[in-house]
PDB file of N, CA and C in Angstrom:
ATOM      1  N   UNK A   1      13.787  12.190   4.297  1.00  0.00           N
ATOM      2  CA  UNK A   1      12.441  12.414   3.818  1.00  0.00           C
ATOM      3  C   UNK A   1      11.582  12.823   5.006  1.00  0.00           C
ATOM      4  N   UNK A   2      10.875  14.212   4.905  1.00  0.00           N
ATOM      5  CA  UNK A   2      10.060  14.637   6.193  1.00  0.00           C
ATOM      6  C   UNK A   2       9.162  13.827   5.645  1.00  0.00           C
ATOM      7  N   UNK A   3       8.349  14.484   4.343  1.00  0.00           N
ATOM      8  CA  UNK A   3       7.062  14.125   4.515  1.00  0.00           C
ATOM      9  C   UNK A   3       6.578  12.457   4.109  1.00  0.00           C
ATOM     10  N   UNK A   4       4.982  12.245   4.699  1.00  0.00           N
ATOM     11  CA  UNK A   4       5.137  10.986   4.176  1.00  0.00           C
ATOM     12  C   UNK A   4       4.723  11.043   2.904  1.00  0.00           C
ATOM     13  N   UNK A   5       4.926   9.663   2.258  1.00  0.00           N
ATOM     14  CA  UNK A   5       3.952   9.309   0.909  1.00  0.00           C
ATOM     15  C   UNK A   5       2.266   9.216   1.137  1.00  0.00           C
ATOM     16  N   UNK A   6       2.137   9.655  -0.052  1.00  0.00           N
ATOM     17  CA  UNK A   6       0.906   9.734  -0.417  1.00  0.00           C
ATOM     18  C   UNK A   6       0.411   8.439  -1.206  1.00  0.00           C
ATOM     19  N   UNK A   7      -1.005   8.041  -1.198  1.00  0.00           N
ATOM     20  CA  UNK A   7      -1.180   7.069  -2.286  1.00  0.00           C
ATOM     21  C   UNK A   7      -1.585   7.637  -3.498  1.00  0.00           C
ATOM     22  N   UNK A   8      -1.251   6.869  -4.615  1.00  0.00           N
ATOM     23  CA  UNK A   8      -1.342   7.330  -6.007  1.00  0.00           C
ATOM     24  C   UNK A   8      -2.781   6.997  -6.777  1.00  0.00           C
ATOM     25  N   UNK A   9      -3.481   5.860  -6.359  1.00  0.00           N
ATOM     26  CA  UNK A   9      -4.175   5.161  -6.726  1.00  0.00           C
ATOM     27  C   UNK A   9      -5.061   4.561  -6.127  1.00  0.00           C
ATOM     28  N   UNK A  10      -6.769   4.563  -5.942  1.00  0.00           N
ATOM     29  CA  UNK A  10      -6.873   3.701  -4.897  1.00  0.00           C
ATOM     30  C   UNK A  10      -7.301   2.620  -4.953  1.00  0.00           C
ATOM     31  N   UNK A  11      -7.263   1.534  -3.503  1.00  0.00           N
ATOM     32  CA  UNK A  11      -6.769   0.263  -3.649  1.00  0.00           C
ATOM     33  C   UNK A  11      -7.813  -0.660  -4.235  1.00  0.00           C
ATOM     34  N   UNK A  12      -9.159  -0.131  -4.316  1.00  0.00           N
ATOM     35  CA  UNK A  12     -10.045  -1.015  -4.473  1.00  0.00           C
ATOM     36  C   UNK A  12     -10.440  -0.513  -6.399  1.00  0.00           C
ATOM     37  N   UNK A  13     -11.031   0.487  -6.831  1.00  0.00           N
ATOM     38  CA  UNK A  13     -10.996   0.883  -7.865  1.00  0.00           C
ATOM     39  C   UNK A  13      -9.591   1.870  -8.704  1.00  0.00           C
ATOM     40  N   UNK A  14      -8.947   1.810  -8.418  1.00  0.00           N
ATOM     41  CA  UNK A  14      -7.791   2.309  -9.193  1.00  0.00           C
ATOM     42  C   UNK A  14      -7.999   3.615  -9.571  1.00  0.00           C
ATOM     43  N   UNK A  15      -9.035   4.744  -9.128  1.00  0.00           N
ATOM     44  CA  UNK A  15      -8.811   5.961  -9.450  1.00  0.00           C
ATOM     45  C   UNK A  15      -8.141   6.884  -8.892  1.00  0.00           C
ATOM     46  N   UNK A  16      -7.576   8.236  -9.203  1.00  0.00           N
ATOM     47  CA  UNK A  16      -6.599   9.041  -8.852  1.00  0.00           C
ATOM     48  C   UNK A  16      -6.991  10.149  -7.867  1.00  0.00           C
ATOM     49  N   UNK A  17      -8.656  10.190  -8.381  1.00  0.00           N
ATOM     50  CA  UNK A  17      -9.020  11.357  -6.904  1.00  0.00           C
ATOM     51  C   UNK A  17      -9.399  10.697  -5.491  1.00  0.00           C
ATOM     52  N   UNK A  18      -7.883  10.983  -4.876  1.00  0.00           N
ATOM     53  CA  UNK A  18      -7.693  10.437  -3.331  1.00  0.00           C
ATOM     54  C   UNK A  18      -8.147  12.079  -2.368  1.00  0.00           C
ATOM     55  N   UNK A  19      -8.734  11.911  -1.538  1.00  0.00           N
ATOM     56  CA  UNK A  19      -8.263  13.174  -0.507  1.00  0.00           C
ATOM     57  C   UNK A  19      -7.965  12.454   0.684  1.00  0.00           C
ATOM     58  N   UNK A  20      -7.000  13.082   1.700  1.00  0.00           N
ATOM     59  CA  UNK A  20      -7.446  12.882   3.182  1.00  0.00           C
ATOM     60  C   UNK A  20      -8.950  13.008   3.859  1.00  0.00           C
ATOM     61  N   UNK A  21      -8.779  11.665   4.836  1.00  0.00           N
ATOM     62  CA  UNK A  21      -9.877  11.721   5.397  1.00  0.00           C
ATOM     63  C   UNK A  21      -9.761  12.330   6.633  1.00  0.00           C
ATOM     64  N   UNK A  22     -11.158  12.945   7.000  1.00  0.00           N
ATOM     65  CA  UNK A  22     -10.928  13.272   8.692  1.00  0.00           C
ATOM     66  C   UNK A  22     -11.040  12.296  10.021  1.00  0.00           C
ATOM     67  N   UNK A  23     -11.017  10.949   9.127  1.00  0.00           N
ATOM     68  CA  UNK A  23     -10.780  10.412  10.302  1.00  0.00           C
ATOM     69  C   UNK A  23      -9.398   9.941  11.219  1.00  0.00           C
ATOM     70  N   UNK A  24      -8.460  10.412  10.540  1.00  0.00           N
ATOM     71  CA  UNK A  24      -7.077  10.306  11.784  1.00  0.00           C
ATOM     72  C   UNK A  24      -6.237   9.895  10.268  1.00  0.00           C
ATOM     73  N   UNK A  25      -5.069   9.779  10.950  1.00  0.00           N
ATOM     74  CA  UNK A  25      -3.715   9.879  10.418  1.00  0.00           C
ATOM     75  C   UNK A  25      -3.447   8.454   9.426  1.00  0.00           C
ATOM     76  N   UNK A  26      -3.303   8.632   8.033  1.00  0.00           N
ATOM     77  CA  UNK A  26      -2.992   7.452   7.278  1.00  0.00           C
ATOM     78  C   UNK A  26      -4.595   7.216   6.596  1.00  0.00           C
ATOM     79  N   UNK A  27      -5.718   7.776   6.704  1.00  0.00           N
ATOM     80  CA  UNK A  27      -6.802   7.584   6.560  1.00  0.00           C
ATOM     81  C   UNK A  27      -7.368   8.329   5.115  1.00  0.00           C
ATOM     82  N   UNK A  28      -7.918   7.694   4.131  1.00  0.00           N
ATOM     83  CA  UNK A  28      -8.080   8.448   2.783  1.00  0.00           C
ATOM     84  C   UNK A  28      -9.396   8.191   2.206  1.00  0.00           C
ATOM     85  N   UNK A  29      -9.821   9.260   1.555  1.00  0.00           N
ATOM     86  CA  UNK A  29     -11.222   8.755   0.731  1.00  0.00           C
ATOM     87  C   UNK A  29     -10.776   8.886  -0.699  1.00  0.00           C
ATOM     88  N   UNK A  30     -11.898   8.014  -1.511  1.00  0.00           N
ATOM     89  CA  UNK A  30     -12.192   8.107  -2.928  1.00  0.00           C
ATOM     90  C   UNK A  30     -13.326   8.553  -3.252  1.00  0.00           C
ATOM     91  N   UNK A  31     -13.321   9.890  -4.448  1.00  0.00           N
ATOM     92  CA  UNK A  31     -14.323  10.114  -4.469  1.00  0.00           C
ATOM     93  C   UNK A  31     -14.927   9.673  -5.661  1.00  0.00           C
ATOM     94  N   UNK A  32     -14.344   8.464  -6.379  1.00  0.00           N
ATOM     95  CA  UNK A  32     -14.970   7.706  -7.432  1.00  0.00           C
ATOM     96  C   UNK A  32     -15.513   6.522  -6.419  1.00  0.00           C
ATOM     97  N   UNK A  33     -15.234   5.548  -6.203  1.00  0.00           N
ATOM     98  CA  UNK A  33     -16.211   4.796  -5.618  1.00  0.00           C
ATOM     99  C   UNK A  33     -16.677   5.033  -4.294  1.00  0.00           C
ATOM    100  N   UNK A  34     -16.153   5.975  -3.295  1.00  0.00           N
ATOM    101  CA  UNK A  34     -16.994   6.401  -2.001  1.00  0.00           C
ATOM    102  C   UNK A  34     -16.483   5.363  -1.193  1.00  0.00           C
ATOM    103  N   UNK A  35     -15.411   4.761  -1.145  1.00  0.00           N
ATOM    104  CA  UNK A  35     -15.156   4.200  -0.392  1.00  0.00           C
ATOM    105  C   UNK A  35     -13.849   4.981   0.300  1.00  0.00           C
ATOM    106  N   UNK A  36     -13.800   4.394   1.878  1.00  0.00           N
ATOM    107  CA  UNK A  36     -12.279   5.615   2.749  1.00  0.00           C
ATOM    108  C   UNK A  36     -11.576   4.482   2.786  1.00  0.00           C
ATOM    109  N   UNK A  37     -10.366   4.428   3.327  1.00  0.00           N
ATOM    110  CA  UNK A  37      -9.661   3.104   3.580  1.00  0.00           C
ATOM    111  C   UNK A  37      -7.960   3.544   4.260  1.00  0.00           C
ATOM    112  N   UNK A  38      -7.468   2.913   5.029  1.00  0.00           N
ATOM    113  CA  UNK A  38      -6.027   3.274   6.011  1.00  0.00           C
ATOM    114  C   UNK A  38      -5.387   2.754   5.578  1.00  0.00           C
ATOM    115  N   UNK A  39      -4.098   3.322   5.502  1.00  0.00           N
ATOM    116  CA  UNK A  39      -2.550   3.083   5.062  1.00  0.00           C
ATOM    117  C   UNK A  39      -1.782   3.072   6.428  1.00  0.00           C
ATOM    118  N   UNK A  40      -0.922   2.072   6.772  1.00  0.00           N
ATOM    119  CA  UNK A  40       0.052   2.108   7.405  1.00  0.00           C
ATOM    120  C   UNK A  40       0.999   1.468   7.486  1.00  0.00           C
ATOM    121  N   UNK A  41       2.350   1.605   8.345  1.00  0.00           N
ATOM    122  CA  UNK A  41       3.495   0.893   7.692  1.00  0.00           C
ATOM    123  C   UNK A  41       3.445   0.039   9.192  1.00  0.00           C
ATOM    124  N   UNK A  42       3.692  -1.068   8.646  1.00  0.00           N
ATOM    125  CA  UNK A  42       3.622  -2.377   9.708  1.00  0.00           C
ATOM    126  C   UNK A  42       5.196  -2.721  10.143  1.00  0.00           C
ATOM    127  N   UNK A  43       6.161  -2.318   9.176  1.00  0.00           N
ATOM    128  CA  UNK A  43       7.617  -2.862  10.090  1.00  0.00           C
ATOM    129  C   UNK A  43       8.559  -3.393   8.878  1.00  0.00           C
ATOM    130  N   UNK A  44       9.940  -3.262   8.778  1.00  0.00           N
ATOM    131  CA  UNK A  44      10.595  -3.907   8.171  1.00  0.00           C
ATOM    132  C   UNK A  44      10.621  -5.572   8.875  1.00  0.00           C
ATOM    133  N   UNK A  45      10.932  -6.564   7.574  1.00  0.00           N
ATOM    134  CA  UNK A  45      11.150  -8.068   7.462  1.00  0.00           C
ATOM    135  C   UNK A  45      12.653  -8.324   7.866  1.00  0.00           C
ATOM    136  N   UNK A  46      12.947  -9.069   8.479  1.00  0.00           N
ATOM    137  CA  UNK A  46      13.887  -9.186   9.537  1.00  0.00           C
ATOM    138  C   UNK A  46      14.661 -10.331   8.261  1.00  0.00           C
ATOM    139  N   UNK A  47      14.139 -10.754   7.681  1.00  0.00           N
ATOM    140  CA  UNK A  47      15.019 -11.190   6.129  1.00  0.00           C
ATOM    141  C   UNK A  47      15.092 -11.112   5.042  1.00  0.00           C
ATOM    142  N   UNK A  48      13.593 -10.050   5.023  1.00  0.00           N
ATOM    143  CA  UNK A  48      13.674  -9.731   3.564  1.00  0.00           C
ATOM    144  C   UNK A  48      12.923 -10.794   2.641  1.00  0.00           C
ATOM    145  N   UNK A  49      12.627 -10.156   1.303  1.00  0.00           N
ATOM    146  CA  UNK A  49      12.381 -10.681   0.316  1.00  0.00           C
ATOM    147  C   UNK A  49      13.051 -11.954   0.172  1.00  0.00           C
ATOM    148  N   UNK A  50      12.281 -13.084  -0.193  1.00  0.00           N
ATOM    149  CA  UNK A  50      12.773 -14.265  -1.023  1.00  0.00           C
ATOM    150  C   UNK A  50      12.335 -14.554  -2.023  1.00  0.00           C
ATOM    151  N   UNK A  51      13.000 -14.838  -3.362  1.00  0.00           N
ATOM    152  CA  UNK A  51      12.401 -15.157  -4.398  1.00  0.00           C
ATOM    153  C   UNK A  51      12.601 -16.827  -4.511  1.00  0.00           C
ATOM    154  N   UNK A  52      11.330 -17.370  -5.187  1.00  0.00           N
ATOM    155  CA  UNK A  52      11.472 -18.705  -5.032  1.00  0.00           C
ATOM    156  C   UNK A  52      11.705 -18.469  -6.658  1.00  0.00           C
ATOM    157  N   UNK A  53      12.697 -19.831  -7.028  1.00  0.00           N
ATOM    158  CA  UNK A  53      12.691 -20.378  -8.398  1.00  0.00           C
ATOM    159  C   UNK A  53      11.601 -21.004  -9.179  1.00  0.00           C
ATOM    160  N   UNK A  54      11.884 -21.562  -9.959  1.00  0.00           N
ATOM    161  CA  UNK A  54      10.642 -22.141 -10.518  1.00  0.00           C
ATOM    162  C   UNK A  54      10.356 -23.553 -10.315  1.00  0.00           C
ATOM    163  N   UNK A  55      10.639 -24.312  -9.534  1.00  0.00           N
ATOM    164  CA  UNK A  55      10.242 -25.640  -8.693  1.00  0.00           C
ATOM    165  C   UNK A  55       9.858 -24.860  -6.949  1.00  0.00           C
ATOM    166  N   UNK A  56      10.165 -23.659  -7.210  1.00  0.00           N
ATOM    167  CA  UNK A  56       9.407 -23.428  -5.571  1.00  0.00           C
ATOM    168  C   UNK A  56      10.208 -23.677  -4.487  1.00  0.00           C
ATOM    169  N   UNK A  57      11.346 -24.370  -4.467  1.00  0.00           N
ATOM    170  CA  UNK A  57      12.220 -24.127  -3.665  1.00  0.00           C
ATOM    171  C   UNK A  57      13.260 -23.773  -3.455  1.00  0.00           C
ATOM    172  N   UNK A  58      13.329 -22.327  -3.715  1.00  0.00           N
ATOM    173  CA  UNK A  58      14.060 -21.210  -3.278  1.00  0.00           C
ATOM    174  C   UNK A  58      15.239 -21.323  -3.847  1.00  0.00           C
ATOM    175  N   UNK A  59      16.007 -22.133  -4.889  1.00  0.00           N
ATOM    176  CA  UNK A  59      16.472 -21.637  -5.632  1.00  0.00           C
ATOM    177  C   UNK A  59      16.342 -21.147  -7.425  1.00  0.00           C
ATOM    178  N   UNK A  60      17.264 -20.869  -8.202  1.00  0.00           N
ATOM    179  CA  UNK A  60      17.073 -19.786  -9.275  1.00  0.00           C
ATOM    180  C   UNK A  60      17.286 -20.927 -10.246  1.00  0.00           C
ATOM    181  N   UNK A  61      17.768 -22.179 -10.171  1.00  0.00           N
ATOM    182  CA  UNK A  61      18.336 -22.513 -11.334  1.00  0.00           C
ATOM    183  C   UNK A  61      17.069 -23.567 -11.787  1.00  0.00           C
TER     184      UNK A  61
END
Protein backbone atom coordinates (compact mmCIF):
# COMPACT_ATOMS: atom_id res chain seq x y z
CA UNK A 1 0.00 0.00 0.00
CA UNK A 2 1.72 3.44 -1.20
CA UNK A 3 -0.85 5.61 -0.34
CA UNK A 4 -2.07 6.48 3.04
CA UNK A 5 -5.69 6.22 4.36
CA UNK A 6 -7.85 8.78 4.40
CA UNK A 7 -10.53 9.50 7.10
CA UNK A 8 -14.07 8.68 6.25
CA UNK A 9 -15.84 10.53 8.84
CA UNK A 10 -15.09 13.15 11.14
CA UNK A 11 -14.21 12.50 14.64
CA UNK A 12 -16.13 14.97 16.45
CA UNK A 13 -19.45 15.40 14.26
CA UNK A 14 -19.57 12.44 11.95
CA UNK A 15 -19.78 14.27 8.63
CA UNK A 16 -18.23 13.20 5.28
CA UNK A 17 -16.92 16.58 3.92
CA UNK A 18 -13.22 16.11 5.12
CA UNK A 19 -10.46 18.13 3.10
CA UNK A 20 -6.75 18.33 3.83
CA UNK A 21 -5.53 20.89 5.86
CA UNK A 22 -2.59 23.18 5.16
CA UNK A 23 -1.30 22.74 8.15
CA UNK A 24 1.25 19.70 7.69
CA UNK A 25 0.96 16.10 7.13
CA UNK A 26 -2.01 13.93 8.76
CA UNK A 27 -3.87 17.28 9.35
CA UNK A 28 -7.75 17.64 8.16
CA UNK A 29 -10.64 20.06 8.21
CA UNK A 30 -14.46 19.77 8.42
CA UNK A 31 -16.39 21.83 6.70
CA UNK A 32 -19.63 20.98 8.65
CA UNK A 33 -18.58 21.87 12.03
CA UNK A 34 -15.25 24.02 11.28
CA UNK A 35 -13.37 22.19 13.26
CA UNK A 36 -9.36 20.77 11.80
CA UNK A 37 -8.00 17.93 13.78
CA UNK A 38 -4.56 15.29 13.23
CA UNK A 39 -4.39 11.76 12.48
CA UNK A 40 -1.46 9.75 13.24
CA UNK A 41 -0.23 6.33 13.70
CA UNK A 42 1.40 5.92 17.16
CA UNK A 43 2.96 2.20 16.80
CA UNK A 44 1.97 -1.35 16.82
CA UNK A 45 1.07 -3.15 20.58
CA UNK A 46 3.78 -5.40 21.40
CA UNK A 47 0.72 -7.92 22.49
CA UNK A 48 -1.99 -7.01 20.95
CA UNK A 49 -5.55 -6.96 21.60
CA UNK A 50 -7.04 -8.63 24.72
CA UNK A 51 -10.43 -9.46 25.09
CA UNK A 52 -11.66 -9.71 28.59
CA UNK A 53 -14.63 -12.21 29.35
CA UNK A 54 -17.44 -11.36 31.14
CA UNK A 55 -16.17 -11.40 34.90
CA UNK A 56 -13.27 -9.18 33.49
CA UNK A 57 -10.66 -11.44 33.87
CA UNK A 58 -9.44 -12.27 30.72
CA UNK A 59 -10.95 -15.26 30.20
CA UNK A 60 -14.03 -16.35 27.67
CA UNK A 61 -15.85 -18.80 29.66
Amino acid sequence: MSERAAPFYCPYCGDEDLRPSEEGHGAWECAACNRAFRLSFLGLLAKGLRTTGRDGDGTTG
